[in-house]
C-alpha atoms as a PDB file:
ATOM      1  CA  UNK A   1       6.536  10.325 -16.238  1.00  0.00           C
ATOM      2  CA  UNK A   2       6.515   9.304 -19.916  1.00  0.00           C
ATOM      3  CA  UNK A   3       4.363   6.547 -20.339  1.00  0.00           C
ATOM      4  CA  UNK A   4       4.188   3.867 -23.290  1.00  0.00           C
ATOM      5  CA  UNK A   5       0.549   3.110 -24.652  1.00  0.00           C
ATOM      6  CA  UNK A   6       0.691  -0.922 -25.100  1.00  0.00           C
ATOM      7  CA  UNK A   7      -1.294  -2.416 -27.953  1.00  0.00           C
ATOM      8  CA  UNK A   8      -1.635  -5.974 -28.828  1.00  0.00           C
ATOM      9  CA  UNK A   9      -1.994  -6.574 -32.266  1.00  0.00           C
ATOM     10  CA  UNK A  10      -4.281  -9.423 -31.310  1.00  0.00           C
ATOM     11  CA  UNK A  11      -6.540  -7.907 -28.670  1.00  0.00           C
ATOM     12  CA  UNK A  12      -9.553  -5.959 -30.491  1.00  0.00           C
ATOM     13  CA  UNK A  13     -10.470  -3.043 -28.017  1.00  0.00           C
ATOM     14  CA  UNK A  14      -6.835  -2.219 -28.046  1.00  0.00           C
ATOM     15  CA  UNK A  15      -6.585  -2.047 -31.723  1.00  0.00           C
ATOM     16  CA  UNK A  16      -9.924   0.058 -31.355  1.00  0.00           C
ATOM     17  CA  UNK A  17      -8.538   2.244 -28.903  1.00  0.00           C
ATOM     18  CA  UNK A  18      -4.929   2.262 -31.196  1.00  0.00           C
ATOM     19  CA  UNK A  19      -7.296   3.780 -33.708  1.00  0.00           C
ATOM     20  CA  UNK A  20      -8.955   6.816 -32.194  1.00  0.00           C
ATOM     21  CA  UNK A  21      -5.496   7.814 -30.729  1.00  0.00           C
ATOM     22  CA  UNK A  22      -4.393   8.088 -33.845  1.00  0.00           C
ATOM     23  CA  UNK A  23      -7.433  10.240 -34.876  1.00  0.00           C
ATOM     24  CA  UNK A  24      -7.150  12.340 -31.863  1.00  0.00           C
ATOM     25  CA  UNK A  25      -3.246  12.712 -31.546  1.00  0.00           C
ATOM     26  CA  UNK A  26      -0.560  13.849 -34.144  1.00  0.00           C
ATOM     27  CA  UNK A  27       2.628  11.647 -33.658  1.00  0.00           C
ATOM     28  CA  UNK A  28       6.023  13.445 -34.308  1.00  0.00           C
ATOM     29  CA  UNK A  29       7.485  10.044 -35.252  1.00  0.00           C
ATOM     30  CA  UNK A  30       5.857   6.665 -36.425  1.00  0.00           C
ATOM     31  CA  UNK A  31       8.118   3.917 -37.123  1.00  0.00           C
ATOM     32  CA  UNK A  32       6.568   0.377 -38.067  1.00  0.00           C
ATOM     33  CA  UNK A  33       4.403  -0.650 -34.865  1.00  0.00           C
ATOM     34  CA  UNK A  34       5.799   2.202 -33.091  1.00  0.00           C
ATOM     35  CA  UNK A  35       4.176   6.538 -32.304  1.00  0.00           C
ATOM     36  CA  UNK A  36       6.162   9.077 -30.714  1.00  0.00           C
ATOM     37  CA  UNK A  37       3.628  11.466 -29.377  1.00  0.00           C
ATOM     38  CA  UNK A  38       4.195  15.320 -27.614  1.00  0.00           C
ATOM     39  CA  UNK A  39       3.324  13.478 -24.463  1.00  0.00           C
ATOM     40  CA  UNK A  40       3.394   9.515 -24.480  1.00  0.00           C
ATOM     41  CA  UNK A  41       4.863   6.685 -26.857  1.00  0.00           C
ATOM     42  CA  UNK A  42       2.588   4.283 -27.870  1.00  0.00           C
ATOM     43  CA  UNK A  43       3.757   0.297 -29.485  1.00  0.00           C
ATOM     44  CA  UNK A  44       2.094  -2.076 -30.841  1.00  0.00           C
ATOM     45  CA  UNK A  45       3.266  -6.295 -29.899  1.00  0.00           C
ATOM     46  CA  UNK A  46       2.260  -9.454 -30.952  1.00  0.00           C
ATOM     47  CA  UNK A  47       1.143 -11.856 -28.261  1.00  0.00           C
ATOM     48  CA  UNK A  48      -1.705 -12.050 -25.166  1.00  0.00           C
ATOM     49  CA  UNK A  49      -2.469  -8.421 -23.674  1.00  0.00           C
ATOM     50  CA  UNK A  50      -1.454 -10.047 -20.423  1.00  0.00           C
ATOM     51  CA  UNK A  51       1.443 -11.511 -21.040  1.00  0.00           C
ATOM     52  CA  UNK A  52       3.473  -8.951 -23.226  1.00  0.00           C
ATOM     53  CA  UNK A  53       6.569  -6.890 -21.491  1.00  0.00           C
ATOM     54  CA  UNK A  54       7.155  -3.932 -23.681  1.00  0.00           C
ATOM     55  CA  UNK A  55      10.473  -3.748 -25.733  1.00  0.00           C
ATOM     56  CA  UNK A  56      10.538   0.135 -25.972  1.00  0.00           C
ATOM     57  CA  UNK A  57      11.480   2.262 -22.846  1.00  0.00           C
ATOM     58  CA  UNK A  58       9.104   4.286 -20.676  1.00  0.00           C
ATOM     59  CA  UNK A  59       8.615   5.825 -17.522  1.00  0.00           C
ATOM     60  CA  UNK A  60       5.228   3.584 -16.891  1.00  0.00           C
ATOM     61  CA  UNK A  61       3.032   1.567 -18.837  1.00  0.00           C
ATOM     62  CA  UNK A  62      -1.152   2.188 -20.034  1.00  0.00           C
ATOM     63  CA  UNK A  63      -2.237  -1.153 -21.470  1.00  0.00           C
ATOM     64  CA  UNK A  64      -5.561  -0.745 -24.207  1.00  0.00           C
ATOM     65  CA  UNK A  65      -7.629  -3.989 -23.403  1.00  0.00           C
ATOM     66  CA  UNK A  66     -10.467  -5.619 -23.839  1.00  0.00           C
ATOM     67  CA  UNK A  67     -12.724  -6.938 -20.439  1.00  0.00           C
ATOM     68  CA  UNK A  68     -14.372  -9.838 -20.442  1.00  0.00           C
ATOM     69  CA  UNK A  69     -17.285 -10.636 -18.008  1.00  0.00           C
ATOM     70  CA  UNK A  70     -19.204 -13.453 -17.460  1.00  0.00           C
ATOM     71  CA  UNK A  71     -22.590 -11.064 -17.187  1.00  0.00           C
ATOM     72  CA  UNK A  72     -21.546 -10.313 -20.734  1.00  0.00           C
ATOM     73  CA  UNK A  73     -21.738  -6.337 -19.636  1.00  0.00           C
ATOM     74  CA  UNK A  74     -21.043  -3.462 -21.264  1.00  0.00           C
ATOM     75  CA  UNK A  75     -18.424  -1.388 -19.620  1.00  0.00           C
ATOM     76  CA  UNK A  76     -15.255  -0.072 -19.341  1.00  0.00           C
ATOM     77  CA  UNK A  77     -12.714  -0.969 -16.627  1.00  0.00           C
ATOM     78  CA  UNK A  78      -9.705   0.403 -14.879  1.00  0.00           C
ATOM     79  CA  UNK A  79      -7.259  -1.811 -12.842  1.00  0.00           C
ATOM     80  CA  UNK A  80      -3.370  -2.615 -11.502  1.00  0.00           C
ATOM     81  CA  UNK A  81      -2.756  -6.141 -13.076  1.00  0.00           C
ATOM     82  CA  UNK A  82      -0.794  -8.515 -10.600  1.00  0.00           C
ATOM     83  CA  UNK A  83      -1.501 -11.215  -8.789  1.00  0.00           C
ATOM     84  CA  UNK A  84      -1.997 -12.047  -5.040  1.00  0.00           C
ATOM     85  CA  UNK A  85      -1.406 -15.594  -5.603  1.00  0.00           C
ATOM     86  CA  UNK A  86      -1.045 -18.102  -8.539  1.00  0.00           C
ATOM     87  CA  UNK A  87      -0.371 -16.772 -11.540  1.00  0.00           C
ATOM     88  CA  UNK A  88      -3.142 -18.499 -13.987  1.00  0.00           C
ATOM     89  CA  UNK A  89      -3.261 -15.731 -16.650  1.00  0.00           C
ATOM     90  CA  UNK A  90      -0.077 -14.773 -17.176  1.00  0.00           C
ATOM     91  CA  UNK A  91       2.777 -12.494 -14.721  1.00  0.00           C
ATOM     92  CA  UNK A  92       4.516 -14.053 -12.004  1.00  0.00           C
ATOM     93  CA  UNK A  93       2.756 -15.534  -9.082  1.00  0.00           C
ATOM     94  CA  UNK A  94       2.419 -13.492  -5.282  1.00  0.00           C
ATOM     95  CA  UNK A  95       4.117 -10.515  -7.523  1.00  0.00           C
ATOM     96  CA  UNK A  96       2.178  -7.477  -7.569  1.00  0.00           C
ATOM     97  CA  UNK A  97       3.081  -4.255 -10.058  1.00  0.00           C
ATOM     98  CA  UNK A  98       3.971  -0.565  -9.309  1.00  0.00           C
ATOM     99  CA  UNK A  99       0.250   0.795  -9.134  1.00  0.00           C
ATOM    100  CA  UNK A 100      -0.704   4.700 -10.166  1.00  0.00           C
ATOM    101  CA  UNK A 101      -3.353   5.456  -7.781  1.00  0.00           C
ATOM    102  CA  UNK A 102      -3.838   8.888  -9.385  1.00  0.00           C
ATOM    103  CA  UNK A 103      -3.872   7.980 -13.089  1.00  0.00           C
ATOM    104  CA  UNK A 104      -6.557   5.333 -12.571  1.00  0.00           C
ATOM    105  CA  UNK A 105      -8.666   7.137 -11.391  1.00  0.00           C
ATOM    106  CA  UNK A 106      -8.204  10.223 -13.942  1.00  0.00           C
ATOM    107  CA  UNK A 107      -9.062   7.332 -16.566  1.00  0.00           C
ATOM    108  CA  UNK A 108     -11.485   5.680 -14.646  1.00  0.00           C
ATOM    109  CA  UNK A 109     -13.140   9.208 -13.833  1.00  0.00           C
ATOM    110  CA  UNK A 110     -13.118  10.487 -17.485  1.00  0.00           C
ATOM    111  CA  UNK A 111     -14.967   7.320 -18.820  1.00  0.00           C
ATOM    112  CA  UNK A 112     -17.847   7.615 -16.509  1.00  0.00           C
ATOM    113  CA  UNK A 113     -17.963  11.433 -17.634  1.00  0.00           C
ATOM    114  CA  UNK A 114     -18.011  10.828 -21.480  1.00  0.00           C
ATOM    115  CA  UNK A 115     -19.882   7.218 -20.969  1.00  0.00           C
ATOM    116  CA  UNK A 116     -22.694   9.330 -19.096  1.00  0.00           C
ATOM    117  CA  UNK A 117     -23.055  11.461 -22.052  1.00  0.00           C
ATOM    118  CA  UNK A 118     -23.173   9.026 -24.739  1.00  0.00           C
ATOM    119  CA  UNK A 119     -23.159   5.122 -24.365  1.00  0.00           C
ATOM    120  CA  UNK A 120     -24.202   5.244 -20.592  1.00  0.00           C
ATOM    121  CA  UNK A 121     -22.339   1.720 -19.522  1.00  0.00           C
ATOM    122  CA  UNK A 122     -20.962   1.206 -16.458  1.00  0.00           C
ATOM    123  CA  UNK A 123     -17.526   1.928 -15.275  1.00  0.00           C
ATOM    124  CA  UNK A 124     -15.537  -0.394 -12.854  1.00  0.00           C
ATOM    125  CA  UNK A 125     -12.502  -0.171 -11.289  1.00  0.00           C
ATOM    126  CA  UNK A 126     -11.050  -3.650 -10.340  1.00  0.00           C
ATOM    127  CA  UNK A 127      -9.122  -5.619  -8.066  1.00  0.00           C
ATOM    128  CA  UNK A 128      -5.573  -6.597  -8.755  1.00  0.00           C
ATOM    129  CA  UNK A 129      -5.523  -9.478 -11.365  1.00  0.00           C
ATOM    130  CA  UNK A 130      -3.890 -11.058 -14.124  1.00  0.00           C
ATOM    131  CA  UNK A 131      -0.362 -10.179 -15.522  1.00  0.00           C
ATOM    132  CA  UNK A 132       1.940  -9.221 -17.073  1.00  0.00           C
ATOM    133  CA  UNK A 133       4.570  -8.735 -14.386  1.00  0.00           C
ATOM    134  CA  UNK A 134       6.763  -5.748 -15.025  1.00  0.00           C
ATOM    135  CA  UNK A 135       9.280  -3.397 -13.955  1.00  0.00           C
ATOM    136  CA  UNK A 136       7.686  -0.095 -13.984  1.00  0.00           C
ATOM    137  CA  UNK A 137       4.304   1.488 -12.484  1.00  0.00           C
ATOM    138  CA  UNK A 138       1.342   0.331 -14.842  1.00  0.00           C
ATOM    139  CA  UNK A 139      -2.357  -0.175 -15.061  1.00  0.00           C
ATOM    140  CA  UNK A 140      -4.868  -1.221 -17.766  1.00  0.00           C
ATOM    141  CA  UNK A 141      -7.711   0.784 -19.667  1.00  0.00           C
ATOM    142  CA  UNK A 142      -9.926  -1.875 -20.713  1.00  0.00           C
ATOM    143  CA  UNK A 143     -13.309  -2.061 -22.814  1.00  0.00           C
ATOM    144  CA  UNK A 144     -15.780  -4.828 -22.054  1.00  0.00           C
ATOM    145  CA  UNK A 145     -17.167  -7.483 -22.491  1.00  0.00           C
ATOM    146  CA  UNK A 146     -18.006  -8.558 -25.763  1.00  0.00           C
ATOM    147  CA  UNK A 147     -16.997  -8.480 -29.549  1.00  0.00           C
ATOM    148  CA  UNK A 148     -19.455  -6.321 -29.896  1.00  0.00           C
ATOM    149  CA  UNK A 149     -18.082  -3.930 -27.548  1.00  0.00           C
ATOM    150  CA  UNK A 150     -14.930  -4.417 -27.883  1.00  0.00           C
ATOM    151  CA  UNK A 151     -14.766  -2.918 -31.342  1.00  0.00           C
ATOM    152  CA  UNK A 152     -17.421  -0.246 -30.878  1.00  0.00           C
ATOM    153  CA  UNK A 153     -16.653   2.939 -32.460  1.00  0.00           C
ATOM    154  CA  UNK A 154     -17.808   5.583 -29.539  1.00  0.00           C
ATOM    155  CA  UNK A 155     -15.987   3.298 -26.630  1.00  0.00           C
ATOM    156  CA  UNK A 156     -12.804   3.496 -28.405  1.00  0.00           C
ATOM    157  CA  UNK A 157     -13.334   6.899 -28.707  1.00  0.00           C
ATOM    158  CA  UNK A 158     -14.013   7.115 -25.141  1.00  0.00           C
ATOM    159  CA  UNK A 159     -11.323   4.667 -23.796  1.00  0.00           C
ATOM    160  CA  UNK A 160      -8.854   6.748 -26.263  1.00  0.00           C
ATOM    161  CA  UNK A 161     -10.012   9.836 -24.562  1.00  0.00           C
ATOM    162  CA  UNK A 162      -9.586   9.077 -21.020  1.00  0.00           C
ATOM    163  CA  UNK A 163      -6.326   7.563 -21.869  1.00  0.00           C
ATOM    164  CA  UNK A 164      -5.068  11.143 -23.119  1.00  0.00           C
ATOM    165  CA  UNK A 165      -6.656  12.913 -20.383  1.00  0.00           C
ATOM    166  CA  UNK A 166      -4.590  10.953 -17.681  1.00  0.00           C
ATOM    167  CA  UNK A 167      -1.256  11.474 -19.512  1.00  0.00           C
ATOM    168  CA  UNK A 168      -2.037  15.156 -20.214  1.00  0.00           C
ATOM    169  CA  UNK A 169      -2.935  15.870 -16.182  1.00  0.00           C
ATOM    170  CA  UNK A 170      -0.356  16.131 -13.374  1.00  0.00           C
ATOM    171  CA  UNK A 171      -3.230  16.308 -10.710  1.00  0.00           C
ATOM    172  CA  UNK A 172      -2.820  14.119  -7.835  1.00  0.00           C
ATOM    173  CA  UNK A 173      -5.240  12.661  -5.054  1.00  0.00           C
ATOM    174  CA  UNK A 174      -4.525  11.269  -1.654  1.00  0.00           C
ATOM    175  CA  UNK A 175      -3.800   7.565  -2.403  1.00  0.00           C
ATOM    176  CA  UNK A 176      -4.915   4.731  -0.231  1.00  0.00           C
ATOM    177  CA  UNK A 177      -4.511   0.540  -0.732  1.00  0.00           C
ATOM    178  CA  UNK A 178      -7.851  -1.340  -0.497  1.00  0.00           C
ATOM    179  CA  UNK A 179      -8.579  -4.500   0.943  1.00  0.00           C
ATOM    180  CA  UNK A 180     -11.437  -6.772   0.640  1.00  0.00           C
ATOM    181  CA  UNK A 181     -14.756  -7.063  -1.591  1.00  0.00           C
ATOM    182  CA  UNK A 182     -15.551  -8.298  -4.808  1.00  0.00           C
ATOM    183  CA  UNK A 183     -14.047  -8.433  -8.120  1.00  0.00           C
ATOM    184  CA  UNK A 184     -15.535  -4.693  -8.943  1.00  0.00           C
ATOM    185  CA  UNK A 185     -14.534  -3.514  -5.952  1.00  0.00           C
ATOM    186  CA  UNK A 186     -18.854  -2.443  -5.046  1.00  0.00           C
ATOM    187  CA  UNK A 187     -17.023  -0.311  -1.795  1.00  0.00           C
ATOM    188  CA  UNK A 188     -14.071   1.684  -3.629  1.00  0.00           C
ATOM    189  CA  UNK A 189     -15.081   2.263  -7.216  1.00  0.00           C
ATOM    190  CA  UNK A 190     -17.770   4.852  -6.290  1.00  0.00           C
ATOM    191  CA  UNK A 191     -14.860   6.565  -3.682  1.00  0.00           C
ATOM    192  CA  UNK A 192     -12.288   6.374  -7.316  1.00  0.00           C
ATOM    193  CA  UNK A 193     -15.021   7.413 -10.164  1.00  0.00           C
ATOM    194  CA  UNK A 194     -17.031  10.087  -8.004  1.00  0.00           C
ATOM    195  CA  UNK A 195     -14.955  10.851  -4.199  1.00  0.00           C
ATOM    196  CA  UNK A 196     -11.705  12.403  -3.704  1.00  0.00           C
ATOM    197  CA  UNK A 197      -9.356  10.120  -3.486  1.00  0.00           C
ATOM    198  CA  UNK A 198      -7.491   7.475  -5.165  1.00  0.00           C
ATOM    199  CA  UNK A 199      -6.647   3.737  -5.192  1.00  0.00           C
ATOM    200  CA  UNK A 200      -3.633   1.612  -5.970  1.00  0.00           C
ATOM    201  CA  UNK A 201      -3.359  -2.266  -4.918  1.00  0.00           C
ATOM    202  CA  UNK A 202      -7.133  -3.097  -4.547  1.00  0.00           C
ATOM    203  CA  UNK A 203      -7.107  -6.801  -3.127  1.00  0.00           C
ATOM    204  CA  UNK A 204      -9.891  -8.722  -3.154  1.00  0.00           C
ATOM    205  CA  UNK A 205     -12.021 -10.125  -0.180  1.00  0.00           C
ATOM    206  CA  UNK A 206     -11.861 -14.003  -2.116  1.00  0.00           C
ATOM    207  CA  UNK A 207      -7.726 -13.546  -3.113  1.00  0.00           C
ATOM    208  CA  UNK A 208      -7.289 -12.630   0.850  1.00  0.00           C
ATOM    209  CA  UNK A 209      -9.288 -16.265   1.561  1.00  0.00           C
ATOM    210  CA  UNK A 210      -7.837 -18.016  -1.010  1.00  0.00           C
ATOM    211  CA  UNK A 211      -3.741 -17.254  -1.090  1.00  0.00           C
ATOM    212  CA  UNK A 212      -4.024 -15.883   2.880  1.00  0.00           C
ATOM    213  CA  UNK A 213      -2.454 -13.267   4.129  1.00  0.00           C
ATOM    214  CA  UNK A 214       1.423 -12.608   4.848  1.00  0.00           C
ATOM    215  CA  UNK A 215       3.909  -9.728   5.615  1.00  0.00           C
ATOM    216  CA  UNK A 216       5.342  -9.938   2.630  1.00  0.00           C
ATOM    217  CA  UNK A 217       2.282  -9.598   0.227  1.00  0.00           C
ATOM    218  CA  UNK A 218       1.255  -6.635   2.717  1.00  0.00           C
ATOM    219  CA  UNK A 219       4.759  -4.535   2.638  1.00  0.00           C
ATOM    220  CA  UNK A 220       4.216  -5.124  -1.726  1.00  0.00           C
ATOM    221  CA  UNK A 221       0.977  -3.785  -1.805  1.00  0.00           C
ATOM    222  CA  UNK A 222       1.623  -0.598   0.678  1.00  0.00           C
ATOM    223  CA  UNK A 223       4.688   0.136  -1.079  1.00  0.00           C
ATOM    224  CA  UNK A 224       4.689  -0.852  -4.675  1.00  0.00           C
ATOM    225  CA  UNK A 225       2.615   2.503  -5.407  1.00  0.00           C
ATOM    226  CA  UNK A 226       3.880   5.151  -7.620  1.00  0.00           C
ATOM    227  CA  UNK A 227       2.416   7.731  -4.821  1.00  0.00           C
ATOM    228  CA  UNK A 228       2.292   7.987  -1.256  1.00  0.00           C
ATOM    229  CA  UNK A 229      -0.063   5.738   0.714  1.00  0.00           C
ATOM    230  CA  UNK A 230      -1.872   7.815   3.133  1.00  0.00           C
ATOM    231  CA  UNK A 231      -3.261   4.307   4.966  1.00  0.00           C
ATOM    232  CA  UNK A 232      -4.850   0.836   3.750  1.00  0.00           C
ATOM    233  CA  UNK A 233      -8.948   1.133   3.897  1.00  0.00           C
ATOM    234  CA  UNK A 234     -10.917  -2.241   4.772  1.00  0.00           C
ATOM    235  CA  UNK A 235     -14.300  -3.152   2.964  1.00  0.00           C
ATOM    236  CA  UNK A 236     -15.454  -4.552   6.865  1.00  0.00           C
ATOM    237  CA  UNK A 237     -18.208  -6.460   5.081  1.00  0.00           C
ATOM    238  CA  UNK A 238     -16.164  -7.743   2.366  1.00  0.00           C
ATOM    239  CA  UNK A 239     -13.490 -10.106   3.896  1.00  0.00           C
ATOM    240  CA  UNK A 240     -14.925 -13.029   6.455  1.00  0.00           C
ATOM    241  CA  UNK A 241     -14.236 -12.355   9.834  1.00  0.00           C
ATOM    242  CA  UNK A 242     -11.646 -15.235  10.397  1.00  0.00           C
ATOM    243  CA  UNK A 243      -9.747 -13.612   7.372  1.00  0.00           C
ATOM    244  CA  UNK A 244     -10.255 -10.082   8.137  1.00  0.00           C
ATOM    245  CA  UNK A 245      -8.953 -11.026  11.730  1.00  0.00           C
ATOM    246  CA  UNK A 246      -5.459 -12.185  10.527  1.00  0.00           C
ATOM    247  CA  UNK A 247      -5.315  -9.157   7.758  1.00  0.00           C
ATOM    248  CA  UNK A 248      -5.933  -6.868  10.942  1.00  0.00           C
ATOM    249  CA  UNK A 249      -2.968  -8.757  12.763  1.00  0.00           C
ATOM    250  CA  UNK A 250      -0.206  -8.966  10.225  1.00  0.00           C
ATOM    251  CA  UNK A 251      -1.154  -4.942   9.116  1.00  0.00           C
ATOM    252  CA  UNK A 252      -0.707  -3.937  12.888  1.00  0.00           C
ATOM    253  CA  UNK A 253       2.564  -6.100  13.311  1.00  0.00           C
ATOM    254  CA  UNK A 254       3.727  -3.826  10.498  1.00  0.00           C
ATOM    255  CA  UNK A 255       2.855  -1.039  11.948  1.00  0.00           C
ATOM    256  CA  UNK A 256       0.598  -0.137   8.789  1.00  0.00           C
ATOM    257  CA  UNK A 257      -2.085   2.193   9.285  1.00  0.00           C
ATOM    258  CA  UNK A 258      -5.710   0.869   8.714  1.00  0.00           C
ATOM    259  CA  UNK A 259      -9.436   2.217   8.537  1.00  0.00           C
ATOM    260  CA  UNK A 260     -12.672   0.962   7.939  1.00  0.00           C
ATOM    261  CA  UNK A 261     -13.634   2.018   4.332  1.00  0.00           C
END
């Protein structure tokens, strides 16, 4: 897959990030706000990170984002936008994306490498959220969660990097859909940054409560994945029981393979 690097010209950590591709990559053609690269295309819109649909053709999409936390920690972030339910920053409500189990966690893998060697922040891979809703598989690289952060020199650098390293590698990992928890996912992002296998849909424990659960939310989360799903894997713990009960139901009346995670 050729991919297309999205960068909002109003979004600082992706005009950071912008910047140290540049300084690490050579593009073969640069026209205006758009790179032709060996491997990748990168363009740069105007407009919301989360609410731009590329113009320029690709095989998937890598958005450069900032993260935003209400800890105010530093960190980079990996994640499928989409949304379980309403739609209240930007995509199309109960519309999740194509998901690349095995790129996130290449990204999210190579930031905790290169973060553990210089800046030492955290690295989280998230649950589905936010949009924009589009037509091929996509995920976001994101740095967070301040101005300060955002526009740090060695994240970019580091974001920029793991970005590359993803697009560069063809290796694969047996790709599961997760269910339940918290917004960081506490029970899958150690399985994704430091385990053997990968992630697509990640839906949270409170999006389950909130929007319920329904067939046809299920069949888009097992099979809007750019990979094979070998089974869905349930944070036990991180859905109520009520919940978890009807998510158990509707998953075996699909005939959907599930384990505890």
């Amino acid at each position: 897959m050729r991919p297309l690097v999205v960068i909002s010209s109003e979004n600082a950590a992706s005009l950071n990030i912008k910047k140290n591709i540049l300084q690490l990559e050579k593009p073969a053609v640069q026209e205006g706000g758009f790179w032709s690269f060996a491997d990748f295309d990168m363009a740069e819109y105007a407009g919301s990170i989360v609410e731009i649909i590329p113009a320029h053709h690709a095989d998937c999409y890598i958005f450069a984002s900032t993260h935003k936390s209400a800890s105010n920690t530093p960190g980079f972030s990996v994640h499928t936008p989409g949304n379980w339910g309403t739609a209240e920053l930007g995509g199309k409500p109960r519309t999740l994306n194509f998901a690349m189990p095995s790129k996130i966690k290449l990204i999210a893998r190579k930031m905790k490498e290169l973060s553990d060697a210089s800046l030492e922040w955290q690295v989280s891979v998230e649950v589905d959220h936010h949009g924009p809703t589009v037509d091929k598989p996509v995920l976001f690289a994101e740095i967070g969660s301040t101005e300060k952060e955002w526009i740090n020199e060695i994240a970019g650098e580091i974001a920029a990097k793991a970005i590359l390293a993803a697009i560069k590698s063809n290796e694969t990992f047996p790709a599961y859909v997760g269910f339940g928890g918290s917004h960081y996912a506490p029970k899958f992002t150690p399985k994704i940054v430091g385990g053997g296998i990968a992630f697509g849909h990640i839906v949270s424990g409170y999006s389950l409560e909130r929007s319920g659960v329904d067939e046809e939310m299920l069949k888009q989360a097992m099979e809007r994945n750019a990979e094979p799903i070998a089974s869905a894997l349930i944070d036990w713990k991180g859905i109520k029981g009520e919940t978890r009960g009807r998510l158990i139901a509707a998953l075996d009346a699909l005939k959907i393979k599930w384990e505890k995670a």
